[in-house]
N, C-alpha and C. Protein backbone atom coordinates (compact mmCIF):
# COMPACT_ATOMS: atom_id res chain seq x y z
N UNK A 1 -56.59 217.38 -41.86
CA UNK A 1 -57.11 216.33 -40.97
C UNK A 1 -58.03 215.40 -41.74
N UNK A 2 -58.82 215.74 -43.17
CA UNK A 2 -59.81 215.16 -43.16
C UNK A 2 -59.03 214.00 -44.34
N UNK A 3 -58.00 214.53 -45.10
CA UNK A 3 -56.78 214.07 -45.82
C UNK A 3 -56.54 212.61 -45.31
N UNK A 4 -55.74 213.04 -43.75
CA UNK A 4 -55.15 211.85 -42.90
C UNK A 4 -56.36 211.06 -42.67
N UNK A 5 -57.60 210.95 -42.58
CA UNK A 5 -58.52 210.23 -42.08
C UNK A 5 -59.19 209.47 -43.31
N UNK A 6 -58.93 210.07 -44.49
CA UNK A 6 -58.99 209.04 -45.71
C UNK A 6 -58.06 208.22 -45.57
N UNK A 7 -56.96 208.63 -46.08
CA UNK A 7 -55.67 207.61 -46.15
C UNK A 7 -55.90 207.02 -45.06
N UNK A 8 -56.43 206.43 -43.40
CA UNK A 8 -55.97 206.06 -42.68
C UNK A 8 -57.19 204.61 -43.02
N UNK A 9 -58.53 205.56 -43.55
CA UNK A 9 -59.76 204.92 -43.65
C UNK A 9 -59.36 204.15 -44.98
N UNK A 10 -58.92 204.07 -46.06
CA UNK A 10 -57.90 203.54 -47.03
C UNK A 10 -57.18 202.46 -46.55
N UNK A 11 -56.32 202.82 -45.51
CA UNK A 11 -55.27 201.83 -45.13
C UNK A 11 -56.43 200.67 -44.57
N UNK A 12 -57.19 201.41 -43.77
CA UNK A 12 -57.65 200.05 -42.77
C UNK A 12 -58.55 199.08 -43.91
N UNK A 13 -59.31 199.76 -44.80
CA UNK A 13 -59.75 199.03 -45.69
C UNK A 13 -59.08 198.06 -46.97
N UNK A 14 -57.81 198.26 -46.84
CA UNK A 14 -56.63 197.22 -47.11
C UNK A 14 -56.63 196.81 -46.17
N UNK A 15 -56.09 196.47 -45.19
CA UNK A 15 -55.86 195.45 -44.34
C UNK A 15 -57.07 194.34 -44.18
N UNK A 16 -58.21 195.11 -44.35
CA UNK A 16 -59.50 194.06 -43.93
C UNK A 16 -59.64 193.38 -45.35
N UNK A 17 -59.09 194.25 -46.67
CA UNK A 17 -59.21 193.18 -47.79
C UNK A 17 -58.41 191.82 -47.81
N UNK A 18 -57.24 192.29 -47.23
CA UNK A 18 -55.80 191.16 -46.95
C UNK A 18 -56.48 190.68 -45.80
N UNK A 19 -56.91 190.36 -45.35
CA UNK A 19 -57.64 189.54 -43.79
C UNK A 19 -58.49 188.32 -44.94
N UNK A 20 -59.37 189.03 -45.36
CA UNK A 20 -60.71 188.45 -46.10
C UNK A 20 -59.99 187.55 -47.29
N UNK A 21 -59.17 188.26 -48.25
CA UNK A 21 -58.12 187.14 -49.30
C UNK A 21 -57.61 185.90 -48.43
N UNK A 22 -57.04 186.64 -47.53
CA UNK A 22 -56.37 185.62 -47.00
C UNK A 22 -56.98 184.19 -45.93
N UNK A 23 -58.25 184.35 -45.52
CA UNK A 23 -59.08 183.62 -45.18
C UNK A 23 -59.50 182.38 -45.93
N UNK A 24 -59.23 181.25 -45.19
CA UNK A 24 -59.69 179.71 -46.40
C UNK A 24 -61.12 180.29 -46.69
N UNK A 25 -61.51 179.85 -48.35
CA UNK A 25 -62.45 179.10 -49.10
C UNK A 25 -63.34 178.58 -48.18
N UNK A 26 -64.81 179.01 -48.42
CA UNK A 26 -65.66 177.95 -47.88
C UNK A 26 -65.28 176.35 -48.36
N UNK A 27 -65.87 175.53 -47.63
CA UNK A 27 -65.79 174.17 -48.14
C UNK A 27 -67.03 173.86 -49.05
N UNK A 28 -66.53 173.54 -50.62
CA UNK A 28 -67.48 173.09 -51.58
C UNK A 28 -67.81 171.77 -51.39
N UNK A 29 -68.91 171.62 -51.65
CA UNK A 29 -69.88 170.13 -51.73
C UNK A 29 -68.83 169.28 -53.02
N UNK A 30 -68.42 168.32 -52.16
CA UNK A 30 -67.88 166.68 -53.03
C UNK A 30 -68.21 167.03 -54.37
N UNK A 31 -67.18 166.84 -55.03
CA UNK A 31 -67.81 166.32 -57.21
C UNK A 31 -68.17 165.12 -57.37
N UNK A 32 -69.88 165.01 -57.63
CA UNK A 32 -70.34 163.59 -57.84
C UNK A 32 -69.86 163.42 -59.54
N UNK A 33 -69.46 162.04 -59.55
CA UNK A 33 -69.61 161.72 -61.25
C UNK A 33 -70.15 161.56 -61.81
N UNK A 34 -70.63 162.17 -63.33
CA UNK A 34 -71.68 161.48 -64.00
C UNK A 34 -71.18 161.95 -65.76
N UNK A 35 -72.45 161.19 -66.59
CA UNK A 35 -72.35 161.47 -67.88
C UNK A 35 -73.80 161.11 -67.74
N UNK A 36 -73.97 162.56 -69.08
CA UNK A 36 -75.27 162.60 -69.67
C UNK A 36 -75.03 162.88 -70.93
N UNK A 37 -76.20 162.52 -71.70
CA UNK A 37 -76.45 162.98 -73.60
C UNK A 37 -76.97 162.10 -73.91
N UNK A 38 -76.98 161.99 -75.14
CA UNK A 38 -77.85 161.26 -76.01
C UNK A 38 -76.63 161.41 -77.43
N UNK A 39 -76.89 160.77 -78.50
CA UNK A 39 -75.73 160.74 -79.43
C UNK A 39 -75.71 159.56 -80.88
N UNK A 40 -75.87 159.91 -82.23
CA UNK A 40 -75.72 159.19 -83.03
C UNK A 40 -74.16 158.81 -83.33
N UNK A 41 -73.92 157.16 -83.96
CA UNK A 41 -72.39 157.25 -83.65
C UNK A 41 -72.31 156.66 -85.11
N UNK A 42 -71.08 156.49 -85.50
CA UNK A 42 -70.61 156.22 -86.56
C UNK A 42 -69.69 154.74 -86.25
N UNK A 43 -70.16 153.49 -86.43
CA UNK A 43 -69.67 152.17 -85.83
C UNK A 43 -68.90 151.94 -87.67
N UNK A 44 -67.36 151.42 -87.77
CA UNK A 44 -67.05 151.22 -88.70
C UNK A 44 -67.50 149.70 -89.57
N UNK A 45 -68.24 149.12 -88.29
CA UNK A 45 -68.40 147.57 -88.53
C UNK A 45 -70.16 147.16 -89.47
N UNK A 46 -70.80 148.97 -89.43
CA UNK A 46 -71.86 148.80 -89.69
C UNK A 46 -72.23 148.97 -91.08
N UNK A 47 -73.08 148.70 -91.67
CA UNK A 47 -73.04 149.69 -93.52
C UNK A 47 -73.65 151.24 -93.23
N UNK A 48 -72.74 152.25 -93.65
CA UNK A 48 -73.05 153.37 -93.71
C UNK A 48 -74.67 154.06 -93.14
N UNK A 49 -75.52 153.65 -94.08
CA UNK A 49 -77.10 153.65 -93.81
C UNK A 49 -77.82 153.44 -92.63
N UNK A 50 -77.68 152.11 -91.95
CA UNK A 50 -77.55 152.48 -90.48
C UNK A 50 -77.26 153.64 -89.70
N UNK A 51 -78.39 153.39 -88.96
CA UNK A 51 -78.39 154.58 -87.66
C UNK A 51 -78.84 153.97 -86.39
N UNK A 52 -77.37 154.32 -85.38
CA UNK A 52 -77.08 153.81 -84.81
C UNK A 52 -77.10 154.88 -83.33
N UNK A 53 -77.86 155.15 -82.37
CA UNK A 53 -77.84 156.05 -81.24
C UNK A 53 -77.93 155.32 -80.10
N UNK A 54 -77.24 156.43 -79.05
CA UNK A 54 -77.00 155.93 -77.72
C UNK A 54 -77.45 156.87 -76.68
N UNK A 55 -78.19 156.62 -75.52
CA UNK A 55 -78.68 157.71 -74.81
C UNK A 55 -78.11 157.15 -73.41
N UNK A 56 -77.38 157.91 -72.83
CA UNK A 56 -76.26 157.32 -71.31
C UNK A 56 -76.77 158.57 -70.35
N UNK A 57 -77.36 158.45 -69.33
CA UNK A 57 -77.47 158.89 -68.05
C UNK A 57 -77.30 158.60 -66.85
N UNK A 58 -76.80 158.56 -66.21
CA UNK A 58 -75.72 158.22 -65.34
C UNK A 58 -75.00 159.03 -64.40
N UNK A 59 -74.98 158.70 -62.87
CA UNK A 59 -74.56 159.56 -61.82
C UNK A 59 -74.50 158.45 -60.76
N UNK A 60 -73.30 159.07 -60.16
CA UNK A 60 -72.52 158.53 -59.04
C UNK A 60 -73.89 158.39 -57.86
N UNK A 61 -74.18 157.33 -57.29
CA UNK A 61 -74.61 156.49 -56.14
C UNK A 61 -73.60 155.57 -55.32
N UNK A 62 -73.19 156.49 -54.54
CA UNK A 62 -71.90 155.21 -54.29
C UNK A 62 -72.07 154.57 -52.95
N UNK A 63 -72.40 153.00 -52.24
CA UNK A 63 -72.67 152.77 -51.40
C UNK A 63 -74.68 152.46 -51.45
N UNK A 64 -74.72 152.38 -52.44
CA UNK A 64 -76.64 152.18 -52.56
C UNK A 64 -77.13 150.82 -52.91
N UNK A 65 -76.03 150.22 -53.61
CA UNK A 65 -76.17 148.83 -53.33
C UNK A 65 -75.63 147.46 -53.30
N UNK A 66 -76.12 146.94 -51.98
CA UNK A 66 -75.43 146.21 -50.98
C UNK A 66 -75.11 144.70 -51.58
N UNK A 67 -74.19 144.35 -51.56
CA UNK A 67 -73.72 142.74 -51.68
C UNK A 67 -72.95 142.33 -51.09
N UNK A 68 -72.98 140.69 -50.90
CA UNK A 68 -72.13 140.26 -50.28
C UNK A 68 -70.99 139.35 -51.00
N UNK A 69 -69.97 139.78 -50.59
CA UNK A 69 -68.49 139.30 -51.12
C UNK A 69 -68.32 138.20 -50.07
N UNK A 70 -68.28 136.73 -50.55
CA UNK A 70 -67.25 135.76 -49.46
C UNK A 70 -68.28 135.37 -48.79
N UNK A 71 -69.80 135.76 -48.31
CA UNK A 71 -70.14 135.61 -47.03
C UNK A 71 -70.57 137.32 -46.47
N UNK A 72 -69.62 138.04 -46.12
CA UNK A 72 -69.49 139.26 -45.93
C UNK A 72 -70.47 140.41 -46.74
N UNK A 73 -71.31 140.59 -45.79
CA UNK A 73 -72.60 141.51 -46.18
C UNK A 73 -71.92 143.27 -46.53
N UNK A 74 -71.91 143.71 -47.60
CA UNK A 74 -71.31 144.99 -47.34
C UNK A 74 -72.37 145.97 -47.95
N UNK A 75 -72.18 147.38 -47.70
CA UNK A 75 -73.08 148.29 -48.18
C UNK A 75 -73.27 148.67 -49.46
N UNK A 76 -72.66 147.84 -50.47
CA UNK A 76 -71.58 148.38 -51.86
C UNK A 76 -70.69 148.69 -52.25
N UNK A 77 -70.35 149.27 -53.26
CA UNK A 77 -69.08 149.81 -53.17
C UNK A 77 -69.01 151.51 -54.17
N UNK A 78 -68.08 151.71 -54.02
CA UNK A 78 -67.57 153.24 -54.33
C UNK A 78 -68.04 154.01 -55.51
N UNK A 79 -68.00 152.76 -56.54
CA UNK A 79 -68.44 153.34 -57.77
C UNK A 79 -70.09 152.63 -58.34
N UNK A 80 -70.72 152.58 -57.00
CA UNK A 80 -72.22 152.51 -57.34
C UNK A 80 -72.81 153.56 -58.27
N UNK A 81 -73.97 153.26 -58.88
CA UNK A 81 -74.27 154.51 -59.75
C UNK A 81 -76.22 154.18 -60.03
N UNK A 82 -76.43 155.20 -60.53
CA UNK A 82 -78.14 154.91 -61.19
C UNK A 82 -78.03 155.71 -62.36
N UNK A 83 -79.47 155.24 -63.20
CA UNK A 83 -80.01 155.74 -64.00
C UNK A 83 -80.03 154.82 -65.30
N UNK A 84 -79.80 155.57 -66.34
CA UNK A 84 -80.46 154.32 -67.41
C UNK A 84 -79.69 154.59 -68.86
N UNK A 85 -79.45 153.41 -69.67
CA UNK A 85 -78.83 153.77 -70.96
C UNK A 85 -80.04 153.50 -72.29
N UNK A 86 -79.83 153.98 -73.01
CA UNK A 86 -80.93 153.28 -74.27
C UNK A 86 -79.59 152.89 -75.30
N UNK A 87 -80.23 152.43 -76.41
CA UNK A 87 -79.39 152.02 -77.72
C UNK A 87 -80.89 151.85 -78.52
N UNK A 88 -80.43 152.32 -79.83
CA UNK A 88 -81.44 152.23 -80.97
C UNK A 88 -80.57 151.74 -82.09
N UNK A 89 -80.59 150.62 -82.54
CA UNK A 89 -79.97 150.61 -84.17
C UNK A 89 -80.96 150.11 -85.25
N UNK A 90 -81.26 151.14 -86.27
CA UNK A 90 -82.36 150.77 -87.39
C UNK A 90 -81.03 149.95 -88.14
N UNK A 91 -81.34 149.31 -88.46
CA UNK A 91 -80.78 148.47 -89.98
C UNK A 91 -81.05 148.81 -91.11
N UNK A 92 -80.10 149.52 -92.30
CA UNK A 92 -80.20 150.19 -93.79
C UNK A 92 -80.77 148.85 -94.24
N UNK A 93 -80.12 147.26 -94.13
CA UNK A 93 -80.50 146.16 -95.08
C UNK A 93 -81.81 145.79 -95.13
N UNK A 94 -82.77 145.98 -94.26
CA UNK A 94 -83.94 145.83 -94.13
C UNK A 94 -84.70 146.42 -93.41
N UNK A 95 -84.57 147.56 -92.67
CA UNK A 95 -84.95 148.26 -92.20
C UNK A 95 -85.35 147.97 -90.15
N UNK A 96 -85.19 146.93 -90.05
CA UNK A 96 -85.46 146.63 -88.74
C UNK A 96 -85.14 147.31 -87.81
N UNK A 97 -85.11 147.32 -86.76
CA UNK A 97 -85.27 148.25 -85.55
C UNK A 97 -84.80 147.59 -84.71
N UNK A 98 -83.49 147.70 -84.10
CA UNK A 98 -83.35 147.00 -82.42
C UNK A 98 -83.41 148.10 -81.74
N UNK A 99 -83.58 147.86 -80.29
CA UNK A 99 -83.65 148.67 -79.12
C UNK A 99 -83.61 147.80 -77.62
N UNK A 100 -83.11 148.75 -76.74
CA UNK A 100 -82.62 148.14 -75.47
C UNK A 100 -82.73 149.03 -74.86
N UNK A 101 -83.31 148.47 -73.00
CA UNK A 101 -82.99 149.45 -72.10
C UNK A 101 -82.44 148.74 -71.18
N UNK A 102 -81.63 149.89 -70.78
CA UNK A 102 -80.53 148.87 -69.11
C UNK A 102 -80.61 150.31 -68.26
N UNK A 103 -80.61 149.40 -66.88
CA UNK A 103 -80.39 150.45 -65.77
C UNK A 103 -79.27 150.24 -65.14
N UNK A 104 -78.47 151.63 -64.95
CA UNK A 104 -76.73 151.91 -64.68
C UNK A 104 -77.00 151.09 -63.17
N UNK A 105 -75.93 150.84 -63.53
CA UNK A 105 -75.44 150.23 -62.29
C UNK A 105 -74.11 150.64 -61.35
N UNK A 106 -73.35 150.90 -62.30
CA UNK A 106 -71.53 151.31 -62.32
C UNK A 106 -71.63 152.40 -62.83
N UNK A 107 -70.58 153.40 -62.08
CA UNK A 107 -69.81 154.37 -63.04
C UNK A 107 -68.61 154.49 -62.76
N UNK A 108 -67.49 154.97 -63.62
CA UNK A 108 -66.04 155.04 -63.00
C UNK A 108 -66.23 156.39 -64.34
N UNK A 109 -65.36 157.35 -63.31
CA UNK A 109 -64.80 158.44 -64.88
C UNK A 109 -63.28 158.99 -64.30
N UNK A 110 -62.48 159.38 -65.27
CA UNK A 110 -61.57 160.29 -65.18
C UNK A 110 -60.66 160.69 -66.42
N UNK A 111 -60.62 162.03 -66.20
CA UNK A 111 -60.42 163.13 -66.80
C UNK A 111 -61.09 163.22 -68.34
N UNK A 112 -62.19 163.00 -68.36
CA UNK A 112 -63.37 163.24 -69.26
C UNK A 112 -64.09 162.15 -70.32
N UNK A 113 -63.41 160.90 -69.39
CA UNK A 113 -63.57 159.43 -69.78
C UNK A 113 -64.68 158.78 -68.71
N UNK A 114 -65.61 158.43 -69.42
CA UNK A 114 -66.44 157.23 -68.75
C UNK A 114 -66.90 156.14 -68.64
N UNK A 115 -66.69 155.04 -67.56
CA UNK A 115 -67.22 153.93 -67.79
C UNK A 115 -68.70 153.39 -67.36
N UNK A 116 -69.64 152.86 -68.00
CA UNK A 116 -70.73 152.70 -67.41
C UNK A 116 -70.95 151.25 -67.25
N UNK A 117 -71.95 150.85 -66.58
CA UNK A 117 -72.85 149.61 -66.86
C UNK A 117 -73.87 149.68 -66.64
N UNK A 118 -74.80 148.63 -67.10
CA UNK A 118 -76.31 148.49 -66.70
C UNK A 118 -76.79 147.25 -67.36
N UNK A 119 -78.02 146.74 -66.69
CA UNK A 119 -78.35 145.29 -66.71
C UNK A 119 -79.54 146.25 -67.66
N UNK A 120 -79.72 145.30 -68.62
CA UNK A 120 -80.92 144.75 -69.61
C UNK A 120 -82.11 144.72 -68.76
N UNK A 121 -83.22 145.69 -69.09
CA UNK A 121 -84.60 145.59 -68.77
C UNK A 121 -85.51 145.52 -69.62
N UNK A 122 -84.95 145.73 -70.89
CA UNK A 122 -86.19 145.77 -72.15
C UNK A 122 -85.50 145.34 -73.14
N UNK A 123 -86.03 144.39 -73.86
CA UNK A 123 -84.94 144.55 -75.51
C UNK A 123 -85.63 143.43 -76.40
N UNK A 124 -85.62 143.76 -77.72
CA UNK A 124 -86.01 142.90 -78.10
C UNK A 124 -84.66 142.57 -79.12
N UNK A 125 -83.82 142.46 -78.60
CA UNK A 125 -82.58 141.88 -79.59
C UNK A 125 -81.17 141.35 -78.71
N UNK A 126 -81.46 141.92 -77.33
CA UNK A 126 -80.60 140.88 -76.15
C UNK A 126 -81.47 140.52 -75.32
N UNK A 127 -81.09 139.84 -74.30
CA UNK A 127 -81.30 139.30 -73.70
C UNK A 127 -81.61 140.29 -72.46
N UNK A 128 -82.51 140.27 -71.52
CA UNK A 128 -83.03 140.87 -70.47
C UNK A 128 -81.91 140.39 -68.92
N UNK A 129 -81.22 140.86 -68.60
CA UNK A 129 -80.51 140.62 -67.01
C UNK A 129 -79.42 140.72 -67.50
N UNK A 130 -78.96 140.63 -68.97
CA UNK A 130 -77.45 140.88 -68.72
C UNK A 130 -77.08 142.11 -69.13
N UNK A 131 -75.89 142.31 -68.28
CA UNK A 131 -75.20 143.31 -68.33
C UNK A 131 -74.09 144.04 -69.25
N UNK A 132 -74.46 145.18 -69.90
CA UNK A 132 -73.70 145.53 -71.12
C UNK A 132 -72.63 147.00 -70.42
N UNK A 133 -71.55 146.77 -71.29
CA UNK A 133 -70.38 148.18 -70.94
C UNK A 133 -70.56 149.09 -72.07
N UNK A 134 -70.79 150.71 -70.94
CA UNK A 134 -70.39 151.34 -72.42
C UNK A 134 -69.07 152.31 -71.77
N UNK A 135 -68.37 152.87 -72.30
CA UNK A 135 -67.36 153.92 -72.50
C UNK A 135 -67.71 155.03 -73.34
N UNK A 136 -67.69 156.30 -72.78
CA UNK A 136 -67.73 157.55 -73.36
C UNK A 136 -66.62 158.18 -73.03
N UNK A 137 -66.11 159.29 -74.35
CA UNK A 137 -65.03 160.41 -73.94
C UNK A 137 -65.45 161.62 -74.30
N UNK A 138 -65.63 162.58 -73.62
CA UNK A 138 -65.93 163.60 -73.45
C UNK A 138 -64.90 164.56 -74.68
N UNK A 139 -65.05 164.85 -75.89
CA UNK A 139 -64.29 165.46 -77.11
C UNK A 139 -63.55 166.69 -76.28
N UNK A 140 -62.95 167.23 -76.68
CA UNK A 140 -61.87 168.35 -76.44
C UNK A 140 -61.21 168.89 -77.24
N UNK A 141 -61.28 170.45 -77.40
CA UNK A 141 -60.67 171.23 -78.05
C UNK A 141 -60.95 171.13 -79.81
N UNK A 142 -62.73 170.78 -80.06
CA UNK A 142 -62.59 170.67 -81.23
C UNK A 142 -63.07 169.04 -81.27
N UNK A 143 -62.47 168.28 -80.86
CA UNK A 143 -62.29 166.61 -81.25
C UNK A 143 -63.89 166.11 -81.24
N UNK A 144 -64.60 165.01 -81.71
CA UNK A 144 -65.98 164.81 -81.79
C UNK A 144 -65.49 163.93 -79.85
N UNK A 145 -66.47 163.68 -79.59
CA UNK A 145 -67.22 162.98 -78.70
C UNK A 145 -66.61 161.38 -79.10
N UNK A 146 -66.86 160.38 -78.64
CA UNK A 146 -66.71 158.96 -78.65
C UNK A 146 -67.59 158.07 -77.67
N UNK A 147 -67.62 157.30 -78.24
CA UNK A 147 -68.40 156.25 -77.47
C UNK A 147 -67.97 154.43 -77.78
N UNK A 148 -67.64 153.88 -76.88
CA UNK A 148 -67.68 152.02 -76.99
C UNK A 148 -68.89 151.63 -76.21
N UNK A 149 -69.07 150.36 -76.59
CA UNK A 149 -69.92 149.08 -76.41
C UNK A 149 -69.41 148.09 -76.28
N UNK A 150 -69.59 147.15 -75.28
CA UNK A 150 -69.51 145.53 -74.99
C UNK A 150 -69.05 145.23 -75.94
N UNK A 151 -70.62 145.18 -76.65
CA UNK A 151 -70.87 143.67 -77.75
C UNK A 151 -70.25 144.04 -79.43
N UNK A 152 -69.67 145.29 -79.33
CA UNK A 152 -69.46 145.93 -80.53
C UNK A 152 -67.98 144.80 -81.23
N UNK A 153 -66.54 144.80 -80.65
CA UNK A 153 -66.08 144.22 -81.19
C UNK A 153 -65.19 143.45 -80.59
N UNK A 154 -65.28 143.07 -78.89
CA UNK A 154 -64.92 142.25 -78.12
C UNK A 154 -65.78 141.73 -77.53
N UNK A 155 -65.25 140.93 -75.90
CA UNK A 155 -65.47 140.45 -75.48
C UNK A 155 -65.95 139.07 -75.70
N UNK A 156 -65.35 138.22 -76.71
CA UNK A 156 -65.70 136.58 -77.13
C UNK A 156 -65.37 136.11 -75.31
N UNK A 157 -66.26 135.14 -75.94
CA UNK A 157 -65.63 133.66 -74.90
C UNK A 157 -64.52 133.46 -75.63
N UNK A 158 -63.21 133.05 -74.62
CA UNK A 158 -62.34 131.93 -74.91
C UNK A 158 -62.15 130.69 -75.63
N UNK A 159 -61.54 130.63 -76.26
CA UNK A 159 -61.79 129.32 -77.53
C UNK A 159 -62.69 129.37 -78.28
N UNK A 160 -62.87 131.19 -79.03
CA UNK A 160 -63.66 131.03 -80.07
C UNK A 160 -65.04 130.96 -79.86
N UNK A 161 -65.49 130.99 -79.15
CA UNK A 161 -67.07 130.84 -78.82
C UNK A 161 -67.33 131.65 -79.48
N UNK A 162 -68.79 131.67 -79.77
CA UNK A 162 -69.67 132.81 -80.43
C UNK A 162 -70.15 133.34 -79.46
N UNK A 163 -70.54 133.20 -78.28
CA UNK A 163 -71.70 133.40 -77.35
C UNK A 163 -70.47 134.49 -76.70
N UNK A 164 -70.85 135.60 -76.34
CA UNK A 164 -70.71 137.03 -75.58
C UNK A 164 -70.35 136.57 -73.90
N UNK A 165 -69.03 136.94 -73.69
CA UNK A 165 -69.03 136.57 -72.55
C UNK A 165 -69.91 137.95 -70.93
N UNK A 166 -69.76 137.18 -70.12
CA UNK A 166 -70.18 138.08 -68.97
C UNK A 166 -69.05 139.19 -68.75
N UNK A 167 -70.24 140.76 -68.75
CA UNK A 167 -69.61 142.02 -68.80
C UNK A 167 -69.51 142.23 -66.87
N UNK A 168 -68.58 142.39 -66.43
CA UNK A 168 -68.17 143.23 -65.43
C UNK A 168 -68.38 144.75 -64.68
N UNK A 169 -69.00 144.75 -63.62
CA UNK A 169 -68.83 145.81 -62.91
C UNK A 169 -68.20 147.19 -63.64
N UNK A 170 -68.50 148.38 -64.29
CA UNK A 170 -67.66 149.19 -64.83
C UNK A 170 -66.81 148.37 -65.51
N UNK A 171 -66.99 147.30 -66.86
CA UNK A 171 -66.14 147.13 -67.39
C UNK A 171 -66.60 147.28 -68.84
N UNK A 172 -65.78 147.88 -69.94
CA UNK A 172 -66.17 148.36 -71.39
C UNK A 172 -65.00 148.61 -71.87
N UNK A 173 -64.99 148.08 -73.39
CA UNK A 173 -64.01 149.09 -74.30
C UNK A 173 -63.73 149.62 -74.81
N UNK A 174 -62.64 150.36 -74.76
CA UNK A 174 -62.14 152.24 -75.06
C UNK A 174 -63.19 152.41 -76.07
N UNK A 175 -63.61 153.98 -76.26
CA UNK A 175 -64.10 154.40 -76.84
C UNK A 175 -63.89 154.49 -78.84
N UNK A 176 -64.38 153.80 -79.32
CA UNK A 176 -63.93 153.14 -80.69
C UNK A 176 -65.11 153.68 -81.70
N UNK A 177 -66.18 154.51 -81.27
CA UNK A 177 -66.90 154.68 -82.16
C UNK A 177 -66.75 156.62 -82.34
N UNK A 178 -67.01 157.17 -83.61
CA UNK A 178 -67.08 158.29 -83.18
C UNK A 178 -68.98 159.22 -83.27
N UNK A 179 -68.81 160.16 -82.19
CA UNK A 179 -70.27 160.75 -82.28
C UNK A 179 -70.50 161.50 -83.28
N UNK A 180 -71.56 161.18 -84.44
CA UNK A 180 -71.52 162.58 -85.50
C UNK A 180 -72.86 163.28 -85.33
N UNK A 181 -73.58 163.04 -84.58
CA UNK A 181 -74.99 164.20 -84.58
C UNK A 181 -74.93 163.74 -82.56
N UNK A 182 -75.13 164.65 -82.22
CA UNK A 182 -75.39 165.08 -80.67
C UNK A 182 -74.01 165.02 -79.81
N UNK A 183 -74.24 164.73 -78.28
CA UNK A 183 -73.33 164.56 -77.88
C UNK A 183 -73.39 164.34 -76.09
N UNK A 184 -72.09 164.11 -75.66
CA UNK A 184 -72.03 163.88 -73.94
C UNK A 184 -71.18 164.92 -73.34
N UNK A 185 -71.99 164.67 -72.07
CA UNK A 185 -70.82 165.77 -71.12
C UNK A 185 -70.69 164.45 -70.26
N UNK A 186 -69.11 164.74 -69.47
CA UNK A 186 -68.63 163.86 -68.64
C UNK A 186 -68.41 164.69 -67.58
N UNK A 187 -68.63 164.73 -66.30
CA UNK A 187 -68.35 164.71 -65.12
C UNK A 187 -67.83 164.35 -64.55
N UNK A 188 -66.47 164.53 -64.79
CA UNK A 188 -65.42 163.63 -63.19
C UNK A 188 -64.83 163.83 -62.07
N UNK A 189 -64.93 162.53 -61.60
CA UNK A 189 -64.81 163.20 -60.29
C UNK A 189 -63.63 161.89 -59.36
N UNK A 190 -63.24 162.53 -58.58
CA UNK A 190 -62.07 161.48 -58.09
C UNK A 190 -62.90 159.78 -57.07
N UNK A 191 -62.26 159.33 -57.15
CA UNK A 191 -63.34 157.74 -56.30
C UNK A 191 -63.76 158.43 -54.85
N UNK A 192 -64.71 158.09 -54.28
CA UNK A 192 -65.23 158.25 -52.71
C UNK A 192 -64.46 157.73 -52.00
N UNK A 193 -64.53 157.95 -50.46
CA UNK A 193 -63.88 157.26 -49.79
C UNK A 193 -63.99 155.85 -49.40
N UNK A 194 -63.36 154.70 -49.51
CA UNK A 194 -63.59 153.08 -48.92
C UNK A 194 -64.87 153.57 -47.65
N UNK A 195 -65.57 152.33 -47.33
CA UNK A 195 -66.20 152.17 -46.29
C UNK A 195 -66.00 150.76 -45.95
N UNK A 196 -66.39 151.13 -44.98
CA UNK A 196 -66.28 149.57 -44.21
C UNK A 196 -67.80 148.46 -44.15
């Protein structure tokens, strides 16, 4: 008797495991996007000696701030973002020092790619309000890290201009530099939903 009352106490404790497996997943909290690090890069356009770092922090705010398109007052849009980028480049030829700070504005990422932006708040080598792109890729399996910039080896005006044209909402290109001392993590995450 006491035999049958295991095995029975057995059985029922299978069944309540197959109940419990078989029960949905709590519901996990949304994947916000972001990239963080800090990172020295290797720019091919620069002389060796140069040192050249980038510090990107950055996370999805989506809907935080409001503009109006057309007339039409809206809450923002999807790939709102905060936080802040730095750039440091000493110069080997003479030793000078640039530096910049911008606060994110944009983020877009996917599958371990990121796009950022942020407007100029400090600098003594651009200009203050405008807005610079960067691109990070998150390395894999071994591969270094990467990083692009705006002003690195696009974005002319049309017909040759010298003067840097206006950077876009999440707009930058591909990642063209590689990271050799530090590095980023990327966070991605799929777009939010439209709002009205």
């Amino acid at each position: 008797m006491k035999i049958r009352s295991m095995v029975l106490s057995a059985a029922a404790l299978g069944t309540v495991g197959a109940l419990v497996a078989a029960a949905p997943a709590p519901a996990s909290a949304p994947r916000t996007a972001a990239v963080h690090g800090a990172a020295r890069v290797m720019f091919a356009y620069a002389p060796d000696g140069d040192v050249i770092r980038f510090s990107v922090d950055a996370d999805s705010a989506p809907y935080t701030r409001p503009v109006t398109i057309e007339g039409t007052p809206l809450p923002g849009t999807s790939v709102d973002a905060k936080g802040k980028v730095t750039v440091y480049h000493k110069r080997s030829v003479d030793g000078g020092v640039g530096t910049s700070e911008a606060e994110v504005d944009c983020l877009i990422t996917g599958d371990g790619v990121a796009t950022v932006t942020a407007i100029v708040t400090k600098s003594n080598v651009g200009t203050v309000g405008n807005r610079i792109g960067i691109s990070v890729q998150d390395g894999r399996h071994g591969a270094p890290d990467r990083l692009g910039f705006s002003w690195g080896t696009a974005n002319l005006n049309p017909g040759g201009a010298t003067a840097l044209a206006p950077v876009g909402t999440c707009m930058a290109p591909a990642p063209f530099t590689t990271v050799t001392e530090g590095g980023f993590k990327v966070a991605s995450a799929p777009l939010p939903p439209l709002r009205n």
